[in-house]
Protein backbone atom coordinates (compact mmCIF):
# COMPACT_ATOMS: atom_id res chain seq x y z
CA UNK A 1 -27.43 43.51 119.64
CA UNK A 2 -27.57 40.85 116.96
CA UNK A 3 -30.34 38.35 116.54
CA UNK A 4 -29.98 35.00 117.93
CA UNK A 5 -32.17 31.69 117.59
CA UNK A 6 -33.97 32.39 120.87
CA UNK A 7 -34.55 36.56 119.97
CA UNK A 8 -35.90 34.91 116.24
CA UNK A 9 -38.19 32.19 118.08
CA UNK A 10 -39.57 32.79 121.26
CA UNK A 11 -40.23 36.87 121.48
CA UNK A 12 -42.23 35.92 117.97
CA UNK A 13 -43.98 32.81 119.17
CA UNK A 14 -45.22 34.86 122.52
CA UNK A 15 -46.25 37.76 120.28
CA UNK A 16 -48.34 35.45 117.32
CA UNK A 17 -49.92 33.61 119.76
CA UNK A 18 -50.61 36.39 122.93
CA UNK A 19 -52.85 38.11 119.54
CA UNK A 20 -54.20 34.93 118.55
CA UNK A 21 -55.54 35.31 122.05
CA UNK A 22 -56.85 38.31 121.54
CA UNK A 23 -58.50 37.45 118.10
CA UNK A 24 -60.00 34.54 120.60
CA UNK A 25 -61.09 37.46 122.97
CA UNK A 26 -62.65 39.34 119.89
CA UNK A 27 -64.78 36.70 118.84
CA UNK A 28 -66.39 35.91 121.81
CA UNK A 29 -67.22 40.11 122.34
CA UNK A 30 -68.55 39.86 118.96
CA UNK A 31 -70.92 36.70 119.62
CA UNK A 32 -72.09 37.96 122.50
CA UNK A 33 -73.03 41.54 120.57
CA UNK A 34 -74.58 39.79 117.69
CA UNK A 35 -76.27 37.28 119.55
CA UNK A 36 -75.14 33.50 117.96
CA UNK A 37 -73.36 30.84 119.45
CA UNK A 38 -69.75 30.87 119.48
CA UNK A 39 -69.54 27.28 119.35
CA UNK A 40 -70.17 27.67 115.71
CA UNK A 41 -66.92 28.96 115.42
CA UNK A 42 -64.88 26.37 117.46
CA UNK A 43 -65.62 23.82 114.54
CA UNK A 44 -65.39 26.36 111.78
CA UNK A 45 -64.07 25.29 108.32
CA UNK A 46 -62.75 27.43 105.02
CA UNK A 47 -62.76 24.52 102.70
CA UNK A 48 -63.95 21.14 103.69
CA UNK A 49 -60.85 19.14 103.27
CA UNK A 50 -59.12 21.96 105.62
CA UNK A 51 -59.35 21.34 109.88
CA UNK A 52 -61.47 23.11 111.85
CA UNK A 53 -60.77 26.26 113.99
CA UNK A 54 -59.98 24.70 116.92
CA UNK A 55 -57.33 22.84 115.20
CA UNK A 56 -55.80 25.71 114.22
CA UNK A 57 -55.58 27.18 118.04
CA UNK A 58 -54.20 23.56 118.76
CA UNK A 59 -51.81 23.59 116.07
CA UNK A 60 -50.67 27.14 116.28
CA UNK A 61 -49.42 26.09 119.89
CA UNK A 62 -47.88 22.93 119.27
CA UNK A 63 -45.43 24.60 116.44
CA UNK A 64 -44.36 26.85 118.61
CA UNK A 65 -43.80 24.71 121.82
CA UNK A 66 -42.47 21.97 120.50
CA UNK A 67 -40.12 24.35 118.07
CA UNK A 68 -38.73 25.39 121.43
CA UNK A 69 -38.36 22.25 122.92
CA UNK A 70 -36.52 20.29 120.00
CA UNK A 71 -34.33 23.38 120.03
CA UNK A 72 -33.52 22.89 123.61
CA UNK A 73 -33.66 19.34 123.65
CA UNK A 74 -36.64 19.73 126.54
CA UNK A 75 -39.73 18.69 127.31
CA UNK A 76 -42.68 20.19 126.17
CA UNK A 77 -45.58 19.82 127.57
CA UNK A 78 -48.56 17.91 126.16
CA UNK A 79 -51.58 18.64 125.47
CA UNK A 80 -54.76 16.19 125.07
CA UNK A 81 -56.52 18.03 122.33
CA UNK A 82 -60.23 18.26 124.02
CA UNK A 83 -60.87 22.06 124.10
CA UNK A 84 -63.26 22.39 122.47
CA UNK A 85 -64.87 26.33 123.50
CA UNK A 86 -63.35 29.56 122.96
CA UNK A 87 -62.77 29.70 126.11
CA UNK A 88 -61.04 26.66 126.55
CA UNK A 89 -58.81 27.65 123.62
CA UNK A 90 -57.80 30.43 125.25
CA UNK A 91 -56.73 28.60 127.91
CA UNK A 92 -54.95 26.21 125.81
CA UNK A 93 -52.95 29.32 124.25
CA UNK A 94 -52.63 30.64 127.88
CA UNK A 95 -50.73 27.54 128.80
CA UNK A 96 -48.86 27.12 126.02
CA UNK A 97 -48.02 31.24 126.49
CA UNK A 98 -46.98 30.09 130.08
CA UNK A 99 -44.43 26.85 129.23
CA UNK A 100 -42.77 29.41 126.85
CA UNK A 101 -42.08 31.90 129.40
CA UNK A 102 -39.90 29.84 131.38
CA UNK A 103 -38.03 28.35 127.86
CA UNK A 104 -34.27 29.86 128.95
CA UNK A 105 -32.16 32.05 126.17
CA UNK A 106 -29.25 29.71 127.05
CA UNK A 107 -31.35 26.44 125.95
CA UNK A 108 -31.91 27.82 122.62
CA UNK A 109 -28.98 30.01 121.46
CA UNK A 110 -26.31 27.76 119.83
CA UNK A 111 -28.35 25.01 118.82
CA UNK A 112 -28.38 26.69 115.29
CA UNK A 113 -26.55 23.67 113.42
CA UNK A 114 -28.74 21.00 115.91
CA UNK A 115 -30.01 18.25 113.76
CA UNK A 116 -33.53 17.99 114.32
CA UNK A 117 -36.06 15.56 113.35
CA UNK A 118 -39.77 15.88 113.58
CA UNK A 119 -42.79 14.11 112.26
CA UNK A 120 -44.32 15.16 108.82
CA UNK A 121 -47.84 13.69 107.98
CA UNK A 122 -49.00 10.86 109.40
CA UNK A 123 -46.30 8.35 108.98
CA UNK A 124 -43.05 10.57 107.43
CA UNK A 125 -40.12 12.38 109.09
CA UNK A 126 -37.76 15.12 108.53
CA UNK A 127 -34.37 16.11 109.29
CA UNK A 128 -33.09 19.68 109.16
CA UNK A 129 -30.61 21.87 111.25
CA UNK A 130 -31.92 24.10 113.81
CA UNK A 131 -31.78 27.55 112.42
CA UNK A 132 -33.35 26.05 108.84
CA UNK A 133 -36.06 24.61 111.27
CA UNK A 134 -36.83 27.36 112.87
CA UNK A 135 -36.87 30.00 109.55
CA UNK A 136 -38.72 27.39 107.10
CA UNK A 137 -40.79 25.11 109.02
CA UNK A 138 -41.55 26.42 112.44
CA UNK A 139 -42.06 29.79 111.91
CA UNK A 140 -44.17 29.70 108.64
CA UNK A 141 -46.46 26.94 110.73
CA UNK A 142 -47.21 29.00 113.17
CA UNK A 143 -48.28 31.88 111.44
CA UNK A 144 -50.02 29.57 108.59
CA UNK A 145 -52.32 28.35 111.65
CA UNK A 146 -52.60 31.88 112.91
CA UNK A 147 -53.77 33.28 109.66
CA UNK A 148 -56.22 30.25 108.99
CA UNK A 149 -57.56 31.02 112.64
CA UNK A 150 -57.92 34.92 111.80
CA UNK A 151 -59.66 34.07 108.38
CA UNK A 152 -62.13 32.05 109.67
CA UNK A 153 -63.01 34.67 112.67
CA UNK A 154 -63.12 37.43 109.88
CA UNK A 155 -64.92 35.03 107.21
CA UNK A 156 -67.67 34.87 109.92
CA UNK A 157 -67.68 38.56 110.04
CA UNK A 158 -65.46 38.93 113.88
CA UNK A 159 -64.49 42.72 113.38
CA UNK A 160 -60.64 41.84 113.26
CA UNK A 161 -58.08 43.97 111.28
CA UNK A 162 -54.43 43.95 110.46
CA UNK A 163 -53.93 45.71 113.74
CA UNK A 164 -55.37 43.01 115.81
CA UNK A 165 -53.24 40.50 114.17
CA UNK A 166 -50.26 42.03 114.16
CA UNK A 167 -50.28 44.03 117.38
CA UNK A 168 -53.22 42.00 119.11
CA UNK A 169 -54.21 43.23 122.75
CA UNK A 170 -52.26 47.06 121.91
CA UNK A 171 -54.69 47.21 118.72
């Protein structure tokens, strides 16, 4: 079987954020353990000038929905941005996990040369065909927010590994 747009987007969306849940489900096993509040995590920063944790989770999402949905020419669905526990986040991924589920093969495959045109920043846009969206701009952003959420569960000392990003819930 060769790889198409859908087998390169939303089999690797499901799996990057399904661990992302788990790294969620981690971190709240760990606070409990160690005793501190989780919220500290929720609004959780490397560097100042980066966002928080939670915008991460919310980011993370958002890449990958509305990847699917400018692919498809659908309508994702929207979220208001106000979770704001762990918990909460995981329901946010949970959701998001959900809308992709029902994202048909047929809605994605052949839309490889689809111009699409997103929003970059707060004001720009940009233009690129559907496969290039998908391999340099939708794909990197979802992992980037992935691996930003893992470091900051690990920089607070979460017990994650390799294994629980890349394999999550099997780990």
């Amino acid at each position: 079987m060769s790889i198409t747009l859908f087998s390169a987007s939303q089999p690797v969306f499901r799996n990057a954020l399904t661990n992302l849940h788990h790294l969620l489900e981690k971190a709240r096993a760990d606070a409990a353990t160690r005793g501190y509040d989780p919220q500290m995590l929720v609004s959780y920063r490397l560097a100042p000038d980066m966002l928080p944790f939670k915008s991460q989770v919310f980011i993370a999402c958002d890449a990958a929905k509305l990847c699917l949905a400018r692919l498809g020419g659908l309508d994702a669905p929207k979220f208001d941005d106000t979770e704001n526990t762990l918990e909460e986040l995981q329901g946010r991924i949970q959701k998001t996990l959900d809308w992709l589920a029902t994202v048909p093969a047929s809605a994605i495959d052949g839309q490889e040369a689809r111009e699409i045109t997103f929003p970059v920043g707060k004001a720009g846009t940009r233009t690129m065909l559907g496969e290039d969206y998908l391999k340099s701009w939708a794909l990197p952003n979802v992992f980037f927010h992935v691996t930003t959420a893992y470091a900051i569960l690990r920089h607070n000392g979460v017990p994650l590994g390799k294994r629980d990003y890349l394999v999550g819930p099997a780990a």
